[in-house]
C-alpha atoms as a PDB file:
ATOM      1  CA  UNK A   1       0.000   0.000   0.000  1.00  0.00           C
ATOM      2  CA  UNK A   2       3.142   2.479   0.915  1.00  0.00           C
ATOM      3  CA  UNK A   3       4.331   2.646  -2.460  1.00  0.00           C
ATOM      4  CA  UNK A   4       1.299   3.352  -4.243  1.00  0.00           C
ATOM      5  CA  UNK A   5       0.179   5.868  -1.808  1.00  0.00           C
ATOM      6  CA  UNK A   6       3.715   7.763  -1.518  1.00  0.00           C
ATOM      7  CA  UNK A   7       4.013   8.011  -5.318  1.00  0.00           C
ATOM      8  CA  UNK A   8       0.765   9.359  -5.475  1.00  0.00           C
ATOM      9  CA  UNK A   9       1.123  11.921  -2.456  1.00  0.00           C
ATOM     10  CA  UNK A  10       3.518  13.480  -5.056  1.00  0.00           C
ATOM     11  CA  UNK A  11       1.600  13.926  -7.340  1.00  0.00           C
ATOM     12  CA  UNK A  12      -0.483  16.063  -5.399  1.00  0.00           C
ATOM     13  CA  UNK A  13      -3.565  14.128  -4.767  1.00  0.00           C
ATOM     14  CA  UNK A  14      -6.202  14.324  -2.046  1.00  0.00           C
ATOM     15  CA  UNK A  15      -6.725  10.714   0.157  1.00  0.00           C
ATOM     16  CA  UNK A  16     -10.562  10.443   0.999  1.00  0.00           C
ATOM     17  CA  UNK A  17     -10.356  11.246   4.803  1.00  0.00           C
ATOM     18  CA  UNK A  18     -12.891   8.970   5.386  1.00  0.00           C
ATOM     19  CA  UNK A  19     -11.150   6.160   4.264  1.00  0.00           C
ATOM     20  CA  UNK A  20      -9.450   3.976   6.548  1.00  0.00           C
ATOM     21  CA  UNK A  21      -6.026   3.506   4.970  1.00  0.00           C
ATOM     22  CA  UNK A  22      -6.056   7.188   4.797  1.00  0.00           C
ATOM     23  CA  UNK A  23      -6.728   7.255   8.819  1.00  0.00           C
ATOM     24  CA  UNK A  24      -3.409   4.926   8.614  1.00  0.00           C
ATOM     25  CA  UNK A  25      -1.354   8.065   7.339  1.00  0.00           C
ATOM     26  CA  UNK A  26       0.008  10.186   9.744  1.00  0.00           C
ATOM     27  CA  UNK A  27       0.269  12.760   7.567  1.00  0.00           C
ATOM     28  CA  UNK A  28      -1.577  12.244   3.943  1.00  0.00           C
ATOM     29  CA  UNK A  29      -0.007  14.905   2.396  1.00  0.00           C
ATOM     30  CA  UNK A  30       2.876  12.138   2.475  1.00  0.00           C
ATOM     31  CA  UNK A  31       0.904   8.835   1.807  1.00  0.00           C
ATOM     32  CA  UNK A  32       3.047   7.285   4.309  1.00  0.00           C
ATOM     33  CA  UNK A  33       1.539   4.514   6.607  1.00  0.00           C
ATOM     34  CA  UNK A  34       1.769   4.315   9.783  1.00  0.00           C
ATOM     35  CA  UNK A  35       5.409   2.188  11.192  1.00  0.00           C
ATOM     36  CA  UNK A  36       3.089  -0.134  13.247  1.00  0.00           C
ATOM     37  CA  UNK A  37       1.086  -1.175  10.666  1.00  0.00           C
ATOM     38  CA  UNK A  38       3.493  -1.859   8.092  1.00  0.00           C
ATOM     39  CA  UNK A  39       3.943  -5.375   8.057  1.00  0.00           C
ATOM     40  CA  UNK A  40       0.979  -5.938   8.818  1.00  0.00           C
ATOM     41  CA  UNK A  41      -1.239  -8.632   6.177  1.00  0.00           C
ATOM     42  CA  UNK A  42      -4.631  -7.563   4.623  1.00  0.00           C
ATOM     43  CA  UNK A  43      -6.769  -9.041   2.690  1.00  0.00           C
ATOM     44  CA  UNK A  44      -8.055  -6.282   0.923  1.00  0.00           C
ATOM     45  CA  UNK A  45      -6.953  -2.583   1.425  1.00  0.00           C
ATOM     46  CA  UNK A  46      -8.568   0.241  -1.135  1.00  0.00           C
ATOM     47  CA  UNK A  47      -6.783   3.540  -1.487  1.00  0.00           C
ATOM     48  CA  UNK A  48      -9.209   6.203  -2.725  1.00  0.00           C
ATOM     49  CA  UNK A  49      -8.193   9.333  -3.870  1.00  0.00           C
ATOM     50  CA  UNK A  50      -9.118  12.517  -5.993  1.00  0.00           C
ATOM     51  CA  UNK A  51      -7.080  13.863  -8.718  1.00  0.00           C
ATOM     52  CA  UNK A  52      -7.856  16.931 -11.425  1.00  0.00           C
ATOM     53  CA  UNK A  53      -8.343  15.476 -14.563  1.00  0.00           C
ATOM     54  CA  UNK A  54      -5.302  17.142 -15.900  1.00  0.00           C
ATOM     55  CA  UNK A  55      -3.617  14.869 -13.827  1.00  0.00           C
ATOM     56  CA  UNK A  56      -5.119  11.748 -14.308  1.00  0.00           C
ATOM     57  CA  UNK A  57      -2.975  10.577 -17.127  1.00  0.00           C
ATOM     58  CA  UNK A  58       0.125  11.155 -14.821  1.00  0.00           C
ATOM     59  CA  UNK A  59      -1.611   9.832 -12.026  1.00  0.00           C
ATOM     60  CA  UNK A  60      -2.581   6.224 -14.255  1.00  0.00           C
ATOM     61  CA  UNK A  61       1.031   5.848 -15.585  1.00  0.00           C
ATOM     62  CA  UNK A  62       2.946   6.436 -11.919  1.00  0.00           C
ATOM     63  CA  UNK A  63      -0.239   3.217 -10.513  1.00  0.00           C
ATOM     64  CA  UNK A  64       1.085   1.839 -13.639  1.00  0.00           C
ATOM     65  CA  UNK A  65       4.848   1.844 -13.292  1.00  0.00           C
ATOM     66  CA  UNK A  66       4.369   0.914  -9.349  1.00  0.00           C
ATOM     67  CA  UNK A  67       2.144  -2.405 -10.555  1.00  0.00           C
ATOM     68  CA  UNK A  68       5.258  -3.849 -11.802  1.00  0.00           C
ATOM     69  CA  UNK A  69       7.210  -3.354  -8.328  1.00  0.00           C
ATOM     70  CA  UNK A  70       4.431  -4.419  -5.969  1.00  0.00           C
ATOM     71  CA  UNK A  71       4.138  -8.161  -4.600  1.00  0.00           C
ATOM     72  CA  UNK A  72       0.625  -8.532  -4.651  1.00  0.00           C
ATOM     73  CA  UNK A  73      -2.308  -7.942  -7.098  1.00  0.00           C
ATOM     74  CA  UNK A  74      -4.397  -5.226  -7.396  1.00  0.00           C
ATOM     75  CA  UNK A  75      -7.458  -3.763  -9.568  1.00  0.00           C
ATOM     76  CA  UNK A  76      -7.815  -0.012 -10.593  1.00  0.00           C
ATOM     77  CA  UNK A  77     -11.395   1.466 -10.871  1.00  0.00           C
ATOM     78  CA  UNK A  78     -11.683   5.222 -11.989  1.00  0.00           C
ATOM     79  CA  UNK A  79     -14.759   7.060 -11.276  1.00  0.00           C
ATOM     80  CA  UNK A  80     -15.923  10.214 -12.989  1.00  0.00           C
ATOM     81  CA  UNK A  81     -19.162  12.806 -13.890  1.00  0.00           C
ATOM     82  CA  UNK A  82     -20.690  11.554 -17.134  1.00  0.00           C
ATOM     83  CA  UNK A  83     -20.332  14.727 -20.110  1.00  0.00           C
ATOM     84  CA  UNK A  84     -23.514  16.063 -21.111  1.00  0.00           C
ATOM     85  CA  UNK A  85     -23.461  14.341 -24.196  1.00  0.00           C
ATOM     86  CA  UNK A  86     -23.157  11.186 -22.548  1.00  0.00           C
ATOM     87  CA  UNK A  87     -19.125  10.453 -22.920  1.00  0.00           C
ATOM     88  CA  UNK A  88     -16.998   9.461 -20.250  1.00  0.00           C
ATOM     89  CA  UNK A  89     -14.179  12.133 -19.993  1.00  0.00           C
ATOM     90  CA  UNK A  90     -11.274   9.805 -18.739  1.00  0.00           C
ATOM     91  CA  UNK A  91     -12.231   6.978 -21.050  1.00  0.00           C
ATOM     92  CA  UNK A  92      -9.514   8.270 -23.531  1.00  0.00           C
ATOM     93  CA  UNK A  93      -7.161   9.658 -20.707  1.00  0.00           C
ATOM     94  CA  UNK A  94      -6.842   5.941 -19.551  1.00  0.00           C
ATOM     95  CA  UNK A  95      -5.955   4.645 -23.088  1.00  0.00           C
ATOM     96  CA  UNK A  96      -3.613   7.519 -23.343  1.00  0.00           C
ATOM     97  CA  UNK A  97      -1.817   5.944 -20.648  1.00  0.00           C
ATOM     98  CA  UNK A  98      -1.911   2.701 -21.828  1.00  0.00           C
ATOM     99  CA  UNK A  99      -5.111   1.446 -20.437  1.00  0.00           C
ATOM    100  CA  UNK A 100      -8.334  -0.561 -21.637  1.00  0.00           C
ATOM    101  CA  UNK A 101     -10.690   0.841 -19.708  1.00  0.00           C
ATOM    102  CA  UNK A 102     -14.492  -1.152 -19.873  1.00  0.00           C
ATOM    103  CA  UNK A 103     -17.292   1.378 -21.098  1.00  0.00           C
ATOM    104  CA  UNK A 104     -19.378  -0.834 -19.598  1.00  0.00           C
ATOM    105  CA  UNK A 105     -19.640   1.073 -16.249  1.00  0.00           C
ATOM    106  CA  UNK A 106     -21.873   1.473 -13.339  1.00  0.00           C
ATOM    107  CA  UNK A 107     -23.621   4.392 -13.532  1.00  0.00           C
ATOM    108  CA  UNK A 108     -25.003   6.080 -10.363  1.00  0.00           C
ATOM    109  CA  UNK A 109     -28.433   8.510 -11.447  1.00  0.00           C
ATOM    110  CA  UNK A 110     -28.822  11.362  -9.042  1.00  0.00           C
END
């Protein structure tokens, strides 16, 4: 979870606060986890964060760089406003960054 969530703190992003590996950060502006946690084993930890879309393509290449380095598996989900029109604005950010992202999406009405 550490090295996702440090290369992401510098990028700039903002943890969900109500998420509870961000109440493991001391200090989220860092993404570092707390020392007595560390070695701890989970069986499923989600790190959810906001980033401007102008970001997002930097943001999917530095999860995609770090999926090569980390020892476990993990899934990516991105979740956005729909356009007016209907399109999905980070559809083509994600295959910019060398994604193949489902348009087949869960859409919440409301």
């Amino acid at each position: 979870m550490e090295k996702v969530s440090t290369e992401l703190a510098k990028l700039g992003v903002t943890f969900e606060a109500n998420n509870p590996v961000t109440l493991l950060m001391p200090d989220p502006k860092t993404g570092k986890i707390s020392a007595e946690v560390l070695d701890e084993k989970v069986l499923s930890a989600i790190i959810e964060f906001d980033v401007k879309i102008e970001r997002l393509k930097e943001a999917l290449e530095t999860v995609k760089k770090i999926s090569t380095g980390v020892g476990t598996v993990f899934s990516l989900g991105v979740i956005s406003r729909v356009n007016d029109d209907g399109t999905i604005p980070t559809l083509a950010i994600a295959r910019e960054a060398g994604f193949c992202p489902s348009e087949n999406v869960k859409v919440n009405v409301g």
